[in-house]
N, C-alpha and C. Protein backbone atom coordinates (compact mmCIF):
# COMPACT_ATOMS: atom_id res chain seq x y z
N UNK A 1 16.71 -19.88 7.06
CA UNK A 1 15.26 -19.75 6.95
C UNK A 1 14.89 -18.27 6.97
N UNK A 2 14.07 -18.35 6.18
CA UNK A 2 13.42 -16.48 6.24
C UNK A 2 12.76 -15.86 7.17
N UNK A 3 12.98 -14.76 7.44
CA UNK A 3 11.85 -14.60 9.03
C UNK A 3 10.68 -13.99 7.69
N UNK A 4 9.56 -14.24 8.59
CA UNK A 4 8.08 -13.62 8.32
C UNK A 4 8.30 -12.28 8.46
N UNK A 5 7.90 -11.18 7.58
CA UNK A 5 8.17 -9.84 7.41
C UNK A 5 7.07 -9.76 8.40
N UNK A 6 7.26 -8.26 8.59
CA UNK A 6 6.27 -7.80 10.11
C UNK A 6 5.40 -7.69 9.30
N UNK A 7 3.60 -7.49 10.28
CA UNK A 7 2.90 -7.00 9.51
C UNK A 7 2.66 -5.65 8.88
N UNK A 8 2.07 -5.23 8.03
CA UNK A 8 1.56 -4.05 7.43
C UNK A 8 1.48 -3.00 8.77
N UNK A 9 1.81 -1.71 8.65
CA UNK A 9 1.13 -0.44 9.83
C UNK A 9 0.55 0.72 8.40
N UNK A 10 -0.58 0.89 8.71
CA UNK A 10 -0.89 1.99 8.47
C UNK A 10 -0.25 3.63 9.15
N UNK A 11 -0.11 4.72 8.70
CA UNK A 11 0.38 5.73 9.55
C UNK A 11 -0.63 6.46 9.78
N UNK A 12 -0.61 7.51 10.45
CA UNK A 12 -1.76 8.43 11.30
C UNK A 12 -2.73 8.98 9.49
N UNK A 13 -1.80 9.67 8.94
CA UNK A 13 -2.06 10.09 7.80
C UNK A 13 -3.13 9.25 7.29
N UNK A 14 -2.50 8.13 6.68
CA UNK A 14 -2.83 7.01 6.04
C UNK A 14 -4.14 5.82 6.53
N UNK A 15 -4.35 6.39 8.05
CA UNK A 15 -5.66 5.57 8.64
C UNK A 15 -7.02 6.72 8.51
N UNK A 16 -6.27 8.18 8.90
CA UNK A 16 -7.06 9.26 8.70
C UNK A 16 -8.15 9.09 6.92
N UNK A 17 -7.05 9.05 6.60
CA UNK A 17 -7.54 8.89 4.45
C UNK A 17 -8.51 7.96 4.14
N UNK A 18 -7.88 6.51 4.89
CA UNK A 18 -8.77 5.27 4.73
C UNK A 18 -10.42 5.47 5.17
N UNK A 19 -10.07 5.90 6.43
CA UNK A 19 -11.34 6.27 7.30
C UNK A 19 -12.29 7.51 6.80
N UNK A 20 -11.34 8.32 6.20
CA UNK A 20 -12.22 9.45 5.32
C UNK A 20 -12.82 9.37 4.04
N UNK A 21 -12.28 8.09 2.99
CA UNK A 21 -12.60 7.75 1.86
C UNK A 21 -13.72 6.57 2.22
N UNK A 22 -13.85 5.82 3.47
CA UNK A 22 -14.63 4.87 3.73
C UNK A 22 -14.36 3.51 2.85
N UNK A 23 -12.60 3.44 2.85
CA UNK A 23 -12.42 2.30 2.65
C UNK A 23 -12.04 1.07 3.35
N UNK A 24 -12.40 0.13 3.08
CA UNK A 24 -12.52 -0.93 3.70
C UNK A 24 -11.35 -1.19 3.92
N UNK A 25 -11.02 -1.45 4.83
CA UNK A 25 -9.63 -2.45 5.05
C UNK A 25 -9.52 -3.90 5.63
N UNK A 26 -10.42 -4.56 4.65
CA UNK A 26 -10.62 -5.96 5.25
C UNK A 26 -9.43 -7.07 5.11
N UNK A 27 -9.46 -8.09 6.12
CA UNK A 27 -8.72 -9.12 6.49
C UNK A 27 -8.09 -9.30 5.33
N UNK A 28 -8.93 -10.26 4.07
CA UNK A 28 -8.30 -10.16 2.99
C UNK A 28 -7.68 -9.08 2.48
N UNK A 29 -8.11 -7.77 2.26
CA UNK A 29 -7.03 -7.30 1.71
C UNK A 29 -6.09 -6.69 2.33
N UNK A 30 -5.83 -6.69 3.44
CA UNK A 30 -4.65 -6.59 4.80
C UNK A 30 -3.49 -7.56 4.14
N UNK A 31 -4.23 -9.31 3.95
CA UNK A 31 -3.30 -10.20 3.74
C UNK A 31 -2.77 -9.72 2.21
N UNK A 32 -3.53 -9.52 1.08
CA UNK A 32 -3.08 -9.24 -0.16
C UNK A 32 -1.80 -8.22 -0.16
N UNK A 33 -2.15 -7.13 0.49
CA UNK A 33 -1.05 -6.20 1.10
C UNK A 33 0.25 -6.97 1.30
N UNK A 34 -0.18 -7.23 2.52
CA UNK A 34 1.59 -7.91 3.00
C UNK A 34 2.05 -8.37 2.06
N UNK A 35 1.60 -9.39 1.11
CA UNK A 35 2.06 -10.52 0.05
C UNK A 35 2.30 -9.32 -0.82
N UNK A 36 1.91 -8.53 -1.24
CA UNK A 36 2.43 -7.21 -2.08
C UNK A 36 3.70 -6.92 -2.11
N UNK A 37 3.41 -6.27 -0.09
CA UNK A 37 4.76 -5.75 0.45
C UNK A 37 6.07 -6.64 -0.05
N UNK A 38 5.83 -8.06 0.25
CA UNK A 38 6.99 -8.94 0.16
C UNK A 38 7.29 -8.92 -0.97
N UNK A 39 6.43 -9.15 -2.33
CA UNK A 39 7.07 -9.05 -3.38
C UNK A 39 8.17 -8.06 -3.85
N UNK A 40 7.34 -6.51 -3.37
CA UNK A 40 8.19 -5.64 -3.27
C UNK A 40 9.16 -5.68 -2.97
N UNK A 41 9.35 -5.93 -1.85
CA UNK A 41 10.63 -6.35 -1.09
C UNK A 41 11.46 -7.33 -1.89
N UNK A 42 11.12 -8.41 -2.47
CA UNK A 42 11.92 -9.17 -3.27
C UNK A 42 12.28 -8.38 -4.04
N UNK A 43 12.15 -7.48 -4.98
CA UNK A 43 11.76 -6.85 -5.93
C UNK A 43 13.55 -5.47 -5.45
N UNK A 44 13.64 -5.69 -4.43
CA UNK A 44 14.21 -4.10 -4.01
C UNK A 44 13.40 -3.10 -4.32
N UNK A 45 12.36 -3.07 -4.18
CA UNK A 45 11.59 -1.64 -4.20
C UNK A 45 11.71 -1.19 -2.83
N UNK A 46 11.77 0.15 -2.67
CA UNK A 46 11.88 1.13 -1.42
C UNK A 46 9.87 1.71 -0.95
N UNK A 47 9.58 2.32 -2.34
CA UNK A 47 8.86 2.89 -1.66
C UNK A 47 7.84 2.08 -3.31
N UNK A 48 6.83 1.88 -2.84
CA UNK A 48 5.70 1.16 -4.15
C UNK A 48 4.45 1.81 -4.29
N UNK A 49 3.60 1.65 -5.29
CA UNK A 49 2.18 2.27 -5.27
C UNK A 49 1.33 0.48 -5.20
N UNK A 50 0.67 0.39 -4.36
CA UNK A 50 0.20 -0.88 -4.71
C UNK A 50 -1.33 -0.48 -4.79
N UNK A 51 -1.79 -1.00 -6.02
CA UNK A 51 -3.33 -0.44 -6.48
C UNK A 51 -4.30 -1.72 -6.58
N UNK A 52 -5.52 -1.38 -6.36
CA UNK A 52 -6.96 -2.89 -5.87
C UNK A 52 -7.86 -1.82 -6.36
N UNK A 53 -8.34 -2.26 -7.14
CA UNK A 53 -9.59 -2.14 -7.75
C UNK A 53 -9.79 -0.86 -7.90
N UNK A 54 -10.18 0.87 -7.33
CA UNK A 54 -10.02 1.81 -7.41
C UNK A 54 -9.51 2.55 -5.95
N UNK A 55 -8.51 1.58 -5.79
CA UNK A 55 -7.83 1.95 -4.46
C UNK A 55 -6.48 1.69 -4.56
N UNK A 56 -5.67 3.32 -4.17
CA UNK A 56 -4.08 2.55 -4.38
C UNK A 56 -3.81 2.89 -2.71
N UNK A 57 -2.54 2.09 -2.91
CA UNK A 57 -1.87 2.74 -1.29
C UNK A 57 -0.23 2.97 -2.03
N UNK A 58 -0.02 4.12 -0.94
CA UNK A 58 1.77 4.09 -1.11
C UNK A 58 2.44 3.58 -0.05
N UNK A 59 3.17 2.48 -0.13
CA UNK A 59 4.20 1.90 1.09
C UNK A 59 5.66 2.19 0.97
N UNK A 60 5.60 2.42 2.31
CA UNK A 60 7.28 2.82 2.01
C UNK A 60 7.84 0.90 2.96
N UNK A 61 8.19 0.51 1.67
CA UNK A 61 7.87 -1.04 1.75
C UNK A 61 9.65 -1.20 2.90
N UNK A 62 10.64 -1.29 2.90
CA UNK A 62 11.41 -1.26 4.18
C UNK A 62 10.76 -1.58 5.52
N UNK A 63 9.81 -0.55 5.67
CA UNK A 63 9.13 -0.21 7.17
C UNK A 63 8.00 -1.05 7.03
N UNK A 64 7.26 -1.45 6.12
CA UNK A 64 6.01 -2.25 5.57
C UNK A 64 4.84 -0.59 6.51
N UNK A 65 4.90 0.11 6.24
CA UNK A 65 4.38 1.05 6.53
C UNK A 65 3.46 2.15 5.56
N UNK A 66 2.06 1.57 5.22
CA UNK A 66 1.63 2.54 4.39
C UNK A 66 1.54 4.39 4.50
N UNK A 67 1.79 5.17 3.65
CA UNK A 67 2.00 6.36 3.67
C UNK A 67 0.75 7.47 3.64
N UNK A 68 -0.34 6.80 2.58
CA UNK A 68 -1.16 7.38 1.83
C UNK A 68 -2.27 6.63 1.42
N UNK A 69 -3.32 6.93 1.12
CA UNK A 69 -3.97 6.17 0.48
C UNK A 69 -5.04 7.42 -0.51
N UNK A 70 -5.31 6.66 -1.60
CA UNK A 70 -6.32 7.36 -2.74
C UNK A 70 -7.45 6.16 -2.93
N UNK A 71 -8.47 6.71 -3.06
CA UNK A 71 -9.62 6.34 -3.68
C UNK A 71 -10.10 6.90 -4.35
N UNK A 72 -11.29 6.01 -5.30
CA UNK A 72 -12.32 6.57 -6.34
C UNK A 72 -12.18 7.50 -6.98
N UNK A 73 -12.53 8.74 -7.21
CA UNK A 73 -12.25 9.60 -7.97
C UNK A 73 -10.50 10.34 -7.98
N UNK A 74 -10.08 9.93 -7.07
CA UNK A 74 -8.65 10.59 -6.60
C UNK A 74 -7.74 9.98 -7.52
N UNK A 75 -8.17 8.67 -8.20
CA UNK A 75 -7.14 7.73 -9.02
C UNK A 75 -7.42 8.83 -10.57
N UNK A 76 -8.68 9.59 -10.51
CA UNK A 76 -8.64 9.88 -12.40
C UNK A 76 -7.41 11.24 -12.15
N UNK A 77 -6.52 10.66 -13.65
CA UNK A 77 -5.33 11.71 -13.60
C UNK A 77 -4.76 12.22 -12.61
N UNK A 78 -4.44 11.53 -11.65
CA UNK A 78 -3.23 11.54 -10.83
C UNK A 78 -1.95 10.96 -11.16
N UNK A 79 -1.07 11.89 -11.06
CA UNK A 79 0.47 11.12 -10.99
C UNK A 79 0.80 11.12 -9.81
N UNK A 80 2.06 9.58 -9.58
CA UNK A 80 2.31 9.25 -8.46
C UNK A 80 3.62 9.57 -8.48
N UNK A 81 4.38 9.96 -7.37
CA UNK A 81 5.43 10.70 -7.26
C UNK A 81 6.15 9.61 -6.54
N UNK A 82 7.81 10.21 -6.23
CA UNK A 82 8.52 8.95 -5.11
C UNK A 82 7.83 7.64 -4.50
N UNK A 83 7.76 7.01 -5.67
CA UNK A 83 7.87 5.30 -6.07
C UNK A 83 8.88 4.87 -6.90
N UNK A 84 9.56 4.00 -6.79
CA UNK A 84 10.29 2.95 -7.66
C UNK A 84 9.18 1.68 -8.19
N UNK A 85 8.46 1.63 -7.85
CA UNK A 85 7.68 0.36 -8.20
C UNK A 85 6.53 0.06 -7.81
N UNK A 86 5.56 -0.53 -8.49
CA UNK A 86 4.23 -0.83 -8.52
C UNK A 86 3.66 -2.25 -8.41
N UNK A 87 3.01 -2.50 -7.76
CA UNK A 87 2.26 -3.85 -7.71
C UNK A 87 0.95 -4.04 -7.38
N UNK A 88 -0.14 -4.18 -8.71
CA UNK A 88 -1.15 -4.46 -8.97
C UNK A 88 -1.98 -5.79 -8.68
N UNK A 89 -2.90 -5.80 -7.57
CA UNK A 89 -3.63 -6.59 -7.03
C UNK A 89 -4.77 -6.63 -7.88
């Protein structure tokens, strides 16, 4: 049987960003996350960009530990660096 992956942690960085961009981090998309994470994880991805609407996060999916987060204007012409993989909510 599979164990239940831990939940999601935001890091100091990464709660700082959320809280400075004034993004929401609601229940639902907490849960969308994890289900992300896991795919990832099926997936062998290490580290992912997972993007919602004009919000990405970077997880360094192993740790289920987000790294970063971008919003709104931060998504026009940005490249994303150390990811293997992406998963679009």
């Amino acid at each position: 049987m599979r164990q239940k992956q831990q939940k999601l942690v935001f890091s100091g960085h990464a709660q700082q960003r959320a809280d400075a961009r004034q993004i929401n981090l609601s229940p639902q998309l907490l849960s969308q996350m994890d289900k992300a994470v896991e795919m990832a994880k099926d997936k062998g991805i290490r580290d992912a960009l997972i993007v919602r609407d004009k919000t990405a996060f970077i997880v360094n999916v192993p740790s289920s530990t987000v790294v970063t987060v971008l919003g709104g204007e931060e998504m026009n012409s940005r490249v994303f660096s150390n990811i293997d993989g992406a998963v679009i909510l």
